[in-house]
N, C-alpha and C. Protein backbone atom coordinates (compact mmCIF):
# COMPACT_ATOMS: atom_id res chain seq x y z
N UNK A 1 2.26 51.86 -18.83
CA UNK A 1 2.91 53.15 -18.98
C UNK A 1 4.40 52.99 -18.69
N UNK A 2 5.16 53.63 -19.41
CA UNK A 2 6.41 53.94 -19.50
C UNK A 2 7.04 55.18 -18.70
N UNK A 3 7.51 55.88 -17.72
CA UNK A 3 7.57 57.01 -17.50
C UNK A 3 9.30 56.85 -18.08
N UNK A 4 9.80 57.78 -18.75
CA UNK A 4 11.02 58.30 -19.06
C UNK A 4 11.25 59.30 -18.32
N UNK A 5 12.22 59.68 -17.34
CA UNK A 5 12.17 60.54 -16.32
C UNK A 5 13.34 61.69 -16.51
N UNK A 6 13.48 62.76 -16.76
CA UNK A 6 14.64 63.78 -17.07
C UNK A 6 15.10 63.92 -15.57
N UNK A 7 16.38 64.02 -15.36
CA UNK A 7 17.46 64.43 -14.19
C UNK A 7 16.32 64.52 -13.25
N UNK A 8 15.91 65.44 -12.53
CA UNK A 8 15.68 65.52 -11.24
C UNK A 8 14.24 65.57 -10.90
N UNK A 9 13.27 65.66 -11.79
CA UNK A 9 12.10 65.71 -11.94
C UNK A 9 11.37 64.85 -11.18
N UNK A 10 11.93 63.56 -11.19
CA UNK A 10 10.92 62.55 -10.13
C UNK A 10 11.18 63.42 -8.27
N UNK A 11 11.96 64.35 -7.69
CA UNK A 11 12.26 64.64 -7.04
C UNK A 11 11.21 66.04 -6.88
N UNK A 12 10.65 66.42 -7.77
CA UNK A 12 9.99 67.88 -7.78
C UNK A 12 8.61 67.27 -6.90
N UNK A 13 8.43 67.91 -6.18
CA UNK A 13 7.00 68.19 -5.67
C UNK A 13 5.84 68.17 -6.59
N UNK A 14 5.84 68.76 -7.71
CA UNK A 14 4.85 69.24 -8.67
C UNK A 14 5.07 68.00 -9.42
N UNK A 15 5.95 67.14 -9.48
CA UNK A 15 6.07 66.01 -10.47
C UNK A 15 4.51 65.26 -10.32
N UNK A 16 4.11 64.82 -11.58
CA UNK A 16 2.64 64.60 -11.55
C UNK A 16 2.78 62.68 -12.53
N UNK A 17 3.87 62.95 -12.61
CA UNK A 17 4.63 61.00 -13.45
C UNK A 17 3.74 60.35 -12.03
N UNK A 18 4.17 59.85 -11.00
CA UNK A 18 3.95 59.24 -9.86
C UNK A 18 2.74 59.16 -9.70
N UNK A 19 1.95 59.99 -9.68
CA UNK A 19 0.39 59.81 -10.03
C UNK A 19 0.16 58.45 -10.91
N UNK A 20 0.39 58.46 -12.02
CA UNK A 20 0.09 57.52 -12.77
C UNK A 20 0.51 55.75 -12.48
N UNK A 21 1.46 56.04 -11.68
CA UNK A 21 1.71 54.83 -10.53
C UNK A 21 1.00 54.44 -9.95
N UNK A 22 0.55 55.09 -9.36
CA UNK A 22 -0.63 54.83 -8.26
C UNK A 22 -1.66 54.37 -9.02
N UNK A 23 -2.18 54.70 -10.04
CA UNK A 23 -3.33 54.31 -10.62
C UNK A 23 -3.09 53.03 -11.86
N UNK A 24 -2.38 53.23 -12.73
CA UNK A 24 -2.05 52.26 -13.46
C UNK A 24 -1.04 51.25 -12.86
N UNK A 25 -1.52 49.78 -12.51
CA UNK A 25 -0.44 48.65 -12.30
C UNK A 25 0.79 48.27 -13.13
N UNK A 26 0.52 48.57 -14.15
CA UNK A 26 1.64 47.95 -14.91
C UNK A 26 2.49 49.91 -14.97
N UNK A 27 3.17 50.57 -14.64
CA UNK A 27 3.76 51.56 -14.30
C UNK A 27 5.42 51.16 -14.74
N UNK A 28 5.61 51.57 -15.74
CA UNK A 28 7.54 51.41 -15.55
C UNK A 28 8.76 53.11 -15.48
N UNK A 29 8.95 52.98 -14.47
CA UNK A 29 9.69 54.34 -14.59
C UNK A 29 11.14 53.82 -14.80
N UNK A 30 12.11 54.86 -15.51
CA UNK A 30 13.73 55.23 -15.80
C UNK A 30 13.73 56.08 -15.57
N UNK A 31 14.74 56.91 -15.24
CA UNK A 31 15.81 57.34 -15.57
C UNK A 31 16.27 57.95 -16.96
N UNK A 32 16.26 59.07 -17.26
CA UNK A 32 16.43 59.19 -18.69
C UNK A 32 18.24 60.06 -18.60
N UNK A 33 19.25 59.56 -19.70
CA UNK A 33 20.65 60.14 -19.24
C UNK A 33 20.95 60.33 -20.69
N UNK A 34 21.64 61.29 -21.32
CA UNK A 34 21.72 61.35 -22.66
C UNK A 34 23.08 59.86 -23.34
N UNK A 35 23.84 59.97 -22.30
CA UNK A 35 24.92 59.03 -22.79
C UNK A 35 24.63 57.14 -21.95
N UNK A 36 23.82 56.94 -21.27
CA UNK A 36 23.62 55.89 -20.83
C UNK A 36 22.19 55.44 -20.89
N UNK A 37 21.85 54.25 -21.16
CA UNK A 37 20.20 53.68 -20.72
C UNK A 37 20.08 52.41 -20.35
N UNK A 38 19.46 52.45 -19.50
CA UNK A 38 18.85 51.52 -18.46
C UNK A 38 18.47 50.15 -19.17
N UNK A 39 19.54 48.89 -19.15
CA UNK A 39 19.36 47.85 -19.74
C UNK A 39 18.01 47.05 -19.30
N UNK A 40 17.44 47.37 -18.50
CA UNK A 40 15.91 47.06 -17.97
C UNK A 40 14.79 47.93 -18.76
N UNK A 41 15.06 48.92 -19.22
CA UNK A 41 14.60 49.85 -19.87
C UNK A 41 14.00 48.52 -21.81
N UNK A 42 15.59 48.77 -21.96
CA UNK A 42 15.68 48.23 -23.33
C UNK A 42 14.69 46.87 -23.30
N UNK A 43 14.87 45.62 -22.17
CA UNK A 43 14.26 44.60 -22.15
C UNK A 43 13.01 45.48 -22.13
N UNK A 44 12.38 45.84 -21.90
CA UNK A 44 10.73 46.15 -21.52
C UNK A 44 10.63 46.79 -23.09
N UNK A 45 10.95 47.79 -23.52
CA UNK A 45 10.80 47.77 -24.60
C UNK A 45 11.11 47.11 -26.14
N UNK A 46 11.79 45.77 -26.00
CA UNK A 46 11.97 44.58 -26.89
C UNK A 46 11.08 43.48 -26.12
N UNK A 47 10.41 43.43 -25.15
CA UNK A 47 9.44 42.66 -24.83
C UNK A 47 8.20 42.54 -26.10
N UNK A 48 7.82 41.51 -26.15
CA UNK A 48 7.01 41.33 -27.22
C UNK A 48 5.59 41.18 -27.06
N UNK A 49 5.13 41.35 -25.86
CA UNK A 49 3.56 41.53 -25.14
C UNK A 49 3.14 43.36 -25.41
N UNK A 50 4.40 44.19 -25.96
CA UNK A 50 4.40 45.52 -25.64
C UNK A 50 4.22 45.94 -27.43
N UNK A 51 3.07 46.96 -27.71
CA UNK A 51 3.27 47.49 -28.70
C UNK A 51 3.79 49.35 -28.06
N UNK A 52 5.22 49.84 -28.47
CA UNK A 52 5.40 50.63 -27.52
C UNK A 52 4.77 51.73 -28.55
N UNK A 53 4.42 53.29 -27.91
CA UNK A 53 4.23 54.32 -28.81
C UNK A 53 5.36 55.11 -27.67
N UNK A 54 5.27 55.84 -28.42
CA UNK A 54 6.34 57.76 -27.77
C UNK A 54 5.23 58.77 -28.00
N UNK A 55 4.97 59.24 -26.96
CA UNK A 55 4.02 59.78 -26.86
C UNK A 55 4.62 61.04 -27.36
N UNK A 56 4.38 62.13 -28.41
CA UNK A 56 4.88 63.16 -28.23
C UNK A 56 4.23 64.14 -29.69
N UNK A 57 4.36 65.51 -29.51
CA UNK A 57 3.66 66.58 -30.35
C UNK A 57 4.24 65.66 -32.29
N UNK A 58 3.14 65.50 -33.11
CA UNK A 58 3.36 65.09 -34.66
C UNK A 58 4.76 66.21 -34.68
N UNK A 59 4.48 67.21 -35.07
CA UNK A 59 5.47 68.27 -35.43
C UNK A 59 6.73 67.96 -35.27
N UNK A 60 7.24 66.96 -34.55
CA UNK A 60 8.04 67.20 -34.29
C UNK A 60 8.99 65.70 -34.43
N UNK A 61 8.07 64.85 -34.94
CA UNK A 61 8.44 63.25 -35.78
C UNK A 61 8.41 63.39 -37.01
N UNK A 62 8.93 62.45 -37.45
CA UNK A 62 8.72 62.22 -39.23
C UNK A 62 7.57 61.52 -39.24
N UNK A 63 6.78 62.20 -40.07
CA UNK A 63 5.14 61.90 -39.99
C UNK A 63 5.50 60.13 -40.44
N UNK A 64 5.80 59.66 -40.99
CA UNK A 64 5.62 58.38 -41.01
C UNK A 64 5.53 57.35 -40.06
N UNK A 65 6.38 58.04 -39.36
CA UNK A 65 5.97 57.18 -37.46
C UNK A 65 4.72 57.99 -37.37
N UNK A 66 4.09 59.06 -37.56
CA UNK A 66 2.77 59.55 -36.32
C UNK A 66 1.57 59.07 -36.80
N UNK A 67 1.37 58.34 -35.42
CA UNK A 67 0.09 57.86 -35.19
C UNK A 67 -1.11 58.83 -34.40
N UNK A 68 -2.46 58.56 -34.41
CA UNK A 68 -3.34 59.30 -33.47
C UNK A 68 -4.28 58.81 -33.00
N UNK A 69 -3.76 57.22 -33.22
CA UNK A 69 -4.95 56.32 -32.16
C UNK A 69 -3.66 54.74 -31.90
N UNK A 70 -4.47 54.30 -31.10
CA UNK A 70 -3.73 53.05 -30.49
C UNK A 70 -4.10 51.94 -31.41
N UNK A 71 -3.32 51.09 -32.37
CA UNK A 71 -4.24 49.73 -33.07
C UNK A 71 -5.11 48.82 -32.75
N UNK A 72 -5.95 48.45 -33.23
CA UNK A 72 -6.75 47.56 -32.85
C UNK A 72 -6.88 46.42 -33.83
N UNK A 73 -7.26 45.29 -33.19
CA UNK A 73 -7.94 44.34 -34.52
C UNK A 73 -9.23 44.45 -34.42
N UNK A 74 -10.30 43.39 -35.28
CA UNK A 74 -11.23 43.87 -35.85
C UNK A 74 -12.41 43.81 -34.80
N UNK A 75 -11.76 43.21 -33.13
CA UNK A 75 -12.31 43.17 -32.70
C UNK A 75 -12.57 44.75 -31.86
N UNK A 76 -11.83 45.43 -31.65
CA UNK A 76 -11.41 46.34 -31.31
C UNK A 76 -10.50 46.44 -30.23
N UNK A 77 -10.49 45.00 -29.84
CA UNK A 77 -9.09 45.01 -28.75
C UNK A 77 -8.09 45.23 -29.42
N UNK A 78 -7.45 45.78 -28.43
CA UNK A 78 -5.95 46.06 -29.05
C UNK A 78 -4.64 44.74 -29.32
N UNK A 79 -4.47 45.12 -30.22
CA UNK A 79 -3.57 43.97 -30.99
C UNK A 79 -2.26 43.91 -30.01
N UNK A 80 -1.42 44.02 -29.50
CA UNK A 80 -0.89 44.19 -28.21
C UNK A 80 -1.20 44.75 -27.32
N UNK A 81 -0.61 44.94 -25.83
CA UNK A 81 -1.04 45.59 -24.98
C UNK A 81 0.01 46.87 -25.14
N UNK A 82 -0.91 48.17 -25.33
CA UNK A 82 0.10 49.12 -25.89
C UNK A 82 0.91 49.70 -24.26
N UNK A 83 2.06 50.13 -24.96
CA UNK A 83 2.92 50.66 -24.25
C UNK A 83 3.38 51.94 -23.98
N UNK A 84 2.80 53.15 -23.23
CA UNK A 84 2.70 54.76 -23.52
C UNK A 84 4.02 55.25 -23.30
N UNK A 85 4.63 55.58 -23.67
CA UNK A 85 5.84 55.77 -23.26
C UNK A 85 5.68 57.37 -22.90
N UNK A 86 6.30 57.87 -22.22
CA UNK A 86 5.81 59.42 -21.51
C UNK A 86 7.33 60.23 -21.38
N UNK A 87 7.55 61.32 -21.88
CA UNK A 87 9.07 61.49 -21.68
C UNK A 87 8.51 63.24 -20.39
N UNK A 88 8.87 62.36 -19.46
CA UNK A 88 8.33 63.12 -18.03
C UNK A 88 9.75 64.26 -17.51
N UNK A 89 9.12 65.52 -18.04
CA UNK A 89 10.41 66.57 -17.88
C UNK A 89 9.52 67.68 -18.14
N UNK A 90 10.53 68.47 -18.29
CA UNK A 90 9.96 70.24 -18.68
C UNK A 90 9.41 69.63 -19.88
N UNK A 91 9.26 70.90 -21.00
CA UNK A 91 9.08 71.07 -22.26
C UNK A 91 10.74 70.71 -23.17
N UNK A 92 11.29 71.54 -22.45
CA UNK A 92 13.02 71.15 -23.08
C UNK A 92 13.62 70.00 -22.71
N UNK A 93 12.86 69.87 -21.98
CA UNK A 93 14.20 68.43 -20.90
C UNK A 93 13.09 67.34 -21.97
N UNK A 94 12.01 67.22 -22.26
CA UNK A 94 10.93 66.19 -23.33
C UNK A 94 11.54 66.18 -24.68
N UNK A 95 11.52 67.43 -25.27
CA UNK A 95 11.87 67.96 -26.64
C UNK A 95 13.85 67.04 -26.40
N UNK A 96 14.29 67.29 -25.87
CA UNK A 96 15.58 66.65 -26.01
C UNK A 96 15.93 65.30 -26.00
N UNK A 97 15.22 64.71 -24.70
CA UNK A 97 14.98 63.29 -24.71
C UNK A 97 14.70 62.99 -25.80
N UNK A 98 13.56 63.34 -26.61
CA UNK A 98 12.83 62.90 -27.63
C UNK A 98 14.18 62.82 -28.90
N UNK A 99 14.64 63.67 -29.04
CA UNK A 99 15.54 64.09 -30.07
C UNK A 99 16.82 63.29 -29.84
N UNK A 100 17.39 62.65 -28.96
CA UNK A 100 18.53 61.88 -28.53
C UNK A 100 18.36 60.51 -27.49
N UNK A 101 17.24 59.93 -28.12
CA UNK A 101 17.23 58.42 -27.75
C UNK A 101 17.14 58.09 -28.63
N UNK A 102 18.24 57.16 -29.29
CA UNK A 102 18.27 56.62 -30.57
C UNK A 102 17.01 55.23 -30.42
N UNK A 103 16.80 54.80 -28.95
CA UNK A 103 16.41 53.54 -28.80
C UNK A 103 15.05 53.70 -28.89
N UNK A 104 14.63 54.55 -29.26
CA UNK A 104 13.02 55.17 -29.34
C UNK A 104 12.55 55.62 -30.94
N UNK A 105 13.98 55.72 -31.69
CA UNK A 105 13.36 55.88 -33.15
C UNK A 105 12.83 55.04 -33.89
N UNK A 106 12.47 53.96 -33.65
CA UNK A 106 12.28 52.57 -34.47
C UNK A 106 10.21 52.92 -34.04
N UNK A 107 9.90 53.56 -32.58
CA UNK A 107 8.82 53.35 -32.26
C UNK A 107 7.68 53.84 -33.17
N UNK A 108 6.42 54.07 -33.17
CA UNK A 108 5.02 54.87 -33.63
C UNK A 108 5.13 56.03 -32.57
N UNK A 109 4.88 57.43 -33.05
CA UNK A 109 4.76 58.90 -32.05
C UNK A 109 3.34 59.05 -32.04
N UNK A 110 2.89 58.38 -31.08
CA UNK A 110 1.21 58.91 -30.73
C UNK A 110 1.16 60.43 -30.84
N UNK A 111 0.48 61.21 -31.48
CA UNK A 111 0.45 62.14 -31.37
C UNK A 111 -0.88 62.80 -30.70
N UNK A 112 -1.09 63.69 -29.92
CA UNK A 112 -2.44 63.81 -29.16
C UNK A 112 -3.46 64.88 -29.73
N UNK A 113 -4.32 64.95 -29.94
CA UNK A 113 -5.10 65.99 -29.89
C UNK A 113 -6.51 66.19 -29.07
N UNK A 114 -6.14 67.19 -27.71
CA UNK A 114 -7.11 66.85 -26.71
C UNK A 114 -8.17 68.26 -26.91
N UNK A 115 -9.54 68.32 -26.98
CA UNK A 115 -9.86 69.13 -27.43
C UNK A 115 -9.98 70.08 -25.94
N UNK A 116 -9.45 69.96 -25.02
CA UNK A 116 -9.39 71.26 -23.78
C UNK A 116 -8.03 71.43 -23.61
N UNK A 117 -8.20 72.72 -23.05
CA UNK A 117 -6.59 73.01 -22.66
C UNK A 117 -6.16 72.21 -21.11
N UNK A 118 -4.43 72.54 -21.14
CA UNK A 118 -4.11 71.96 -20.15
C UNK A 118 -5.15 72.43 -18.17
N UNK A 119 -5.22 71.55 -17.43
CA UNK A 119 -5.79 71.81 -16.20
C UNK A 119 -4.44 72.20 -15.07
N UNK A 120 -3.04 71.74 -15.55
CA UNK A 120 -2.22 72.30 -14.85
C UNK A 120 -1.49 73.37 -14.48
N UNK A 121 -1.22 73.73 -13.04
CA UNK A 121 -1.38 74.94 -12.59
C UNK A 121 -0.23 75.29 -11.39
N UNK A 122 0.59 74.41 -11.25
CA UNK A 122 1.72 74.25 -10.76
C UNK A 122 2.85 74.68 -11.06
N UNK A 123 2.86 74.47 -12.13
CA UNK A 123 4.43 74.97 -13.07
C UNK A 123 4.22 75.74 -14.29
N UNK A 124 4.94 77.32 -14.58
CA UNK A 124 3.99 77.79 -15.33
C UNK A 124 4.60 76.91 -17.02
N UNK A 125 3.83 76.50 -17.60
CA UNK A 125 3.96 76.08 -18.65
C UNK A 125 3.99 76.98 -20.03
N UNK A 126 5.23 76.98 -21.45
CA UNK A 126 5.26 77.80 -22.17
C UNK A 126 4.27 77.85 -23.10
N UNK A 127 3.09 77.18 -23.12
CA UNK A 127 1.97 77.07 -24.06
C UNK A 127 0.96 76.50 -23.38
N UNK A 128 -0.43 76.76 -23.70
CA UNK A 128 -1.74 76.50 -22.67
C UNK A 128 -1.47 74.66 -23.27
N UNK A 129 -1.45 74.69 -24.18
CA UNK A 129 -1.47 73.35 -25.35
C UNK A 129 -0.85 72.37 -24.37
N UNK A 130 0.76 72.74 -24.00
CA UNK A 130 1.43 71.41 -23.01
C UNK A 130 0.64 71.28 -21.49
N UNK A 131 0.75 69.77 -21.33
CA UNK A 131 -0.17 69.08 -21.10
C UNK A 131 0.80 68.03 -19.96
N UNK A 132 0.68 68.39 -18.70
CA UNK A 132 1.14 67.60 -17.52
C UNK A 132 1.29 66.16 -18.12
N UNK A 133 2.12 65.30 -17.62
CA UNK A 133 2.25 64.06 -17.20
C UNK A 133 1.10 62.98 -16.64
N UNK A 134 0.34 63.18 -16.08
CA UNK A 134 -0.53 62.98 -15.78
C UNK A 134 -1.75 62.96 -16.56
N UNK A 135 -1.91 64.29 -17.31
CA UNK A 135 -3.15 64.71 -17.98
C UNK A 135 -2.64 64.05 -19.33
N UNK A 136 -1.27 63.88 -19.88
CA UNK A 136 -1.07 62.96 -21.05
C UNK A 136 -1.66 61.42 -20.71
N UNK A 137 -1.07 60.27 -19.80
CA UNK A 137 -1.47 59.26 -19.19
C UNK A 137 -3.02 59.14 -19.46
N UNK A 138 -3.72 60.01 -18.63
CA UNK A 138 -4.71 59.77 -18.83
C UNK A 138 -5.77 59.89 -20.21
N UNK A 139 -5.10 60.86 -20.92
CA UNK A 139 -5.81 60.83 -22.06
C UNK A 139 -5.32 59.19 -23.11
N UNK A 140 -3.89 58.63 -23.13
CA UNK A 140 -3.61 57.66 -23.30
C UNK A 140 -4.95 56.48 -22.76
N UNK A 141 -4.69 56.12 -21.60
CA UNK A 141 -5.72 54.99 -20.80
C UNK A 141 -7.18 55.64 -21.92
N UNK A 142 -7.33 56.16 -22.30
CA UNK A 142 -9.02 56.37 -22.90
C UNK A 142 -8.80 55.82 -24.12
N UNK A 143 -7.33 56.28 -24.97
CA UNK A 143 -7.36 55.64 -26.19
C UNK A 143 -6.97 54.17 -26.29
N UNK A 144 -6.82 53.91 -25.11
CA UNK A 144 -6.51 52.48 -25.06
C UNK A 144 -7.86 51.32 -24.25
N UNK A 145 -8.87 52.17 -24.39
CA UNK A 145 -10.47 51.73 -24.20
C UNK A 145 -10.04 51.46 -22.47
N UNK A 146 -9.84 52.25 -21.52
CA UNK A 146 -9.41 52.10 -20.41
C UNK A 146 -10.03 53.35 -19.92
N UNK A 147 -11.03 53.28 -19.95
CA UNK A 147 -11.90 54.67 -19.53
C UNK A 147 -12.20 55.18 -18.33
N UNK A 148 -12.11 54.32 -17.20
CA UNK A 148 -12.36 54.31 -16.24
C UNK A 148 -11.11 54.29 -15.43
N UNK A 149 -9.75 53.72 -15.59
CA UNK A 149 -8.72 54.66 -15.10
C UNK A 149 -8.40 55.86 -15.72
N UNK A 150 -8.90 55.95 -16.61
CA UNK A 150 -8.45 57.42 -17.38
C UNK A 150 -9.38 58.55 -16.04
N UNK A 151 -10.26 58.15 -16.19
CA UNK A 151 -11.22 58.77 -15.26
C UNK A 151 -10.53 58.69 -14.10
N UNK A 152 -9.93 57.84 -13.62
CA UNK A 152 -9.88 57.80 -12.14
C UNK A 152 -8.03 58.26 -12.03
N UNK A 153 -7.75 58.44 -12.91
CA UNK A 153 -6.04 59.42 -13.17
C UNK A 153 -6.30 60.70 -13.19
N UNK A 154 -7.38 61.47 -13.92
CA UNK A 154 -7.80 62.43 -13.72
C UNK A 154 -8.15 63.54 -12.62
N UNK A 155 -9.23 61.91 -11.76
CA UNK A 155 -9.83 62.99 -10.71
C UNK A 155 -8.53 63.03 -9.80
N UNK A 156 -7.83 61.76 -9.87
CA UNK A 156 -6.60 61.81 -9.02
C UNK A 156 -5.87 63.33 -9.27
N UNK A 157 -5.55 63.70 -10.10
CA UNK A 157 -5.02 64.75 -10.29
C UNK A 157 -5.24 65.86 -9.84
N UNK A 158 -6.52 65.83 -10.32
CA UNK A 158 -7.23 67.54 -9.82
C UNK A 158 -6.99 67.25 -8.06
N UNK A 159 -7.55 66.14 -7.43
CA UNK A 159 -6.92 66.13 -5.89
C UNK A 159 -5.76 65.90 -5.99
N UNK A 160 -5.01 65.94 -6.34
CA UNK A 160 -3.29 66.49 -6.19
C UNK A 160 -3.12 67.97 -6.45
N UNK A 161 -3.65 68.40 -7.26
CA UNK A 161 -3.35 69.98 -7.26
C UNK A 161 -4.48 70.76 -6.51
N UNK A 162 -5.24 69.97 -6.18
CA UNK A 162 -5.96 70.96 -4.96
C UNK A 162 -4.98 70.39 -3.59
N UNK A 163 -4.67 69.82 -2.97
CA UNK A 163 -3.49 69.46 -2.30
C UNK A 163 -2.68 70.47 -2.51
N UNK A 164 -1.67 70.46 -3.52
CA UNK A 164 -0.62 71.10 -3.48
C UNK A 164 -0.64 72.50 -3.46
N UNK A 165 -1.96 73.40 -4.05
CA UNK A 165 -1.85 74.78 -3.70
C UNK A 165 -2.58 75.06 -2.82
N UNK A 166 -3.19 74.33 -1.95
CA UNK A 166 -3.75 74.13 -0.21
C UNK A 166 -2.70 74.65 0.50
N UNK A 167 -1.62 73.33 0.59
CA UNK A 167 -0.49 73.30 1.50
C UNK A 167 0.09 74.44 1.12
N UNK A 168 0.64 75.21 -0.56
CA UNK A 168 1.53 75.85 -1.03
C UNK A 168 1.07 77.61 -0.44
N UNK A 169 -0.27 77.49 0.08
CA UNK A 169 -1.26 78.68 0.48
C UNK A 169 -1.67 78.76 1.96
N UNK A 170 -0.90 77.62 2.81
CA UNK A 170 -1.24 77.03 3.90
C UNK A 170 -2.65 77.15 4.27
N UNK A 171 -3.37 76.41 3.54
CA UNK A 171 -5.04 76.49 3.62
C UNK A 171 -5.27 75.11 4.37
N UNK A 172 -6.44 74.72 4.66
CA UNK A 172 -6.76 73.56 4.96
C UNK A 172 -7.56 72.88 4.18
N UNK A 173 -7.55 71.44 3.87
CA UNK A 173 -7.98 70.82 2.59
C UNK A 173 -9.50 70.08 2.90
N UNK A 174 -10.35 70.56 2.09
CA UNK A 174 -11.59 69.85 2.43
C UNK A 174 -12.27 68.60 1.90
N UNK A 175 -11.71 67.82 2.76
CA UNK A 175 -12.03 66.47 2.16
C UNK A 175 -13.59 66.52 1.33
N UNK A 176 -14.46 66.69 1.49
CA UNK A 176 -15.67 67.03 1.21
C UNK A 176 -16.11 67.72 -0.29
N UNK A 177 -15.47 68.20 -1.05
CA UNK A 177 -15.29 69.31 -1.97
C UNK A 177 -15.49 68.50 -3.59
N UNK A 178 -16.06 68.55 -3.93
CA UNK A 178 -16.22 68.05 -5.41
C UNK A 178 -15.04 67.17 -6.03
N UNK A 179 -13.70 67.34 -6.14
CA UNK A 179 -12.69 66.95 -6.59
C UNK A 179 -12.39 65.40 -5.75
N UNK A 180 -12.70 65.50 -4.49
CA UNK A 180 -12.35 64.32 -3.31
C UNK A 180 -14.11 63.34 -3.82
N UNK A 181 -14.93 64.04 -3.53
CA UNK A 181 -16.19 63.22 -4.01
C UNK A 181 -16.00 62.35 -4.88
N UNK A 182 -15.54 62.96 -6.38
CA UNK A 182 -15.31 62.68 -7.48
C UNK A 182 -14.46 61.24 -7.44
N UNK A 183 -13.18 61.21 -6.73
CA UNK A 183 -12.16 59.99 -6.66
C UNK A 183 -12.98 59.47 -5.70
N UNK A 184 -13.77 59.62 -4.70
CA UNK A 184 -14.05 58.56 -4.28
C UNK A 184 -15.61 57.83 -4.77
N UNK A 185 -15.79 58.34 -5.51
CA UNK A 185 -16.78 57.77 -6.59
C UNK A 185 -16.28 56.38 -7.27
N UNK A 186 -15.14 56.90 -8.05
CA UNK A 186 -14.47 56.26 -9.12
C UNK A 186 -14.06 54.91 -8.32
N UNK A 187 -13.46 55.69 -7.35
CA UNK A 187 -12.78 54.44 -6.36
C UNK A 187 -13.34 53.03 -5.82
N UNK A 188 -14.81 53.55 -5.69
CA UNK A 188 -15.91 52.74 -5.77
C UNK A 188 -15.99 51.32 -6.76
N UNK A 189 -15.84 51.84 -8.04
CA UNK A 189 -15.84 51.09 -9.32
C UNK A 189 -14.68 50.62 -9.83
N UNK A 190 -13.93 50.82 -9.00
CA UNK A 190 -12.22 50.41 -9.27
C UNK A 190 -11.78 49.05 -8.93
């Protein structure tokens, strides 16, 4: 995973990018700046172990880049090890990134179609459709036959936002509760 990070967002409480750290090893976060980019950035994405995608809504690429699955050969492994690239911001602070990194137009735009709505509940979002940082990641790891961190990014999540509107409600958090079960299930098989 790639996290592309807008101004101040890795700093938000509700930021849900960092999650996917924790769970996926190979994790690369930036910095995203409209007039500068991260020459560590560029190497990782001219690395040649990386097939990168841009994760982001068709509508809004020239369909000739949009993709809606990860490649495979005939074995069904994937012909590189794909590269999710995540542009981790609002809706506007994504939509802009997307629109002014020249170093990202050459890529494939995974485009998603998840058949539930978003589970996030933190930040009010302008459409049920957009889809946390986190809850993108993880739907990625599934199309990339990685099912079981997808699973285990997930439950991570839902115990992050039961966390955060605990504390945000000053409640007390019950370790015990379906959502904590759940990760430590997974955790098991991890």
């Amino acid at each position: 995973m790639c996290l592309l990070m807008a101004d101040i967002e890795p700093l938000k409480p509700s930021n849900t990018g960092w999650l996917i750290a924790d769970v996926v090893a190979d994790t690369f976060a930036f910095g995203w700046a409209r007039t500068e980019v991260d020459p560590a950035l560029l190497t990782l994405l001219s690395d040649p172990q990386w097939q990168p995608y841009v994760v982001f809504p068709a509508k809004f690429a020239d369909g000739a880049r949009v993709v809606h699955e990860v490649a495979h050969d005939a074995d069904t492994q994937p012909m590189k090890r794909p590269l999710f690239i995540l542009l981790d911001g609002t809706w506007d602070e994504a939509r802009k990134m997307f629109r002014k990194s020249p170093y990202l137009q050459n890529f494939s735009v995974l485009s998603l179609h998840p058949e539930q709505l978003s589970r996030y509940t933190l930040r009010r979002a302008q459409s049920e459709a957009h889809f946390c940082t986190a809850e993108v990641g993880a739907m990625c790891l599934s199309l990339a036959d990685d099912v079981l961190a997808g699973q285990a990014l997930n439950a991570y999540f839902d115990v992050f936002t039961t966390h955060y509107l605990k504390a945000k409600h000053q409640q007390p958090v019950d370790l015990t509760d379906d959502v904590h079960v759940r990760l430590q299930e997974l955790a098991k098989h991890s």
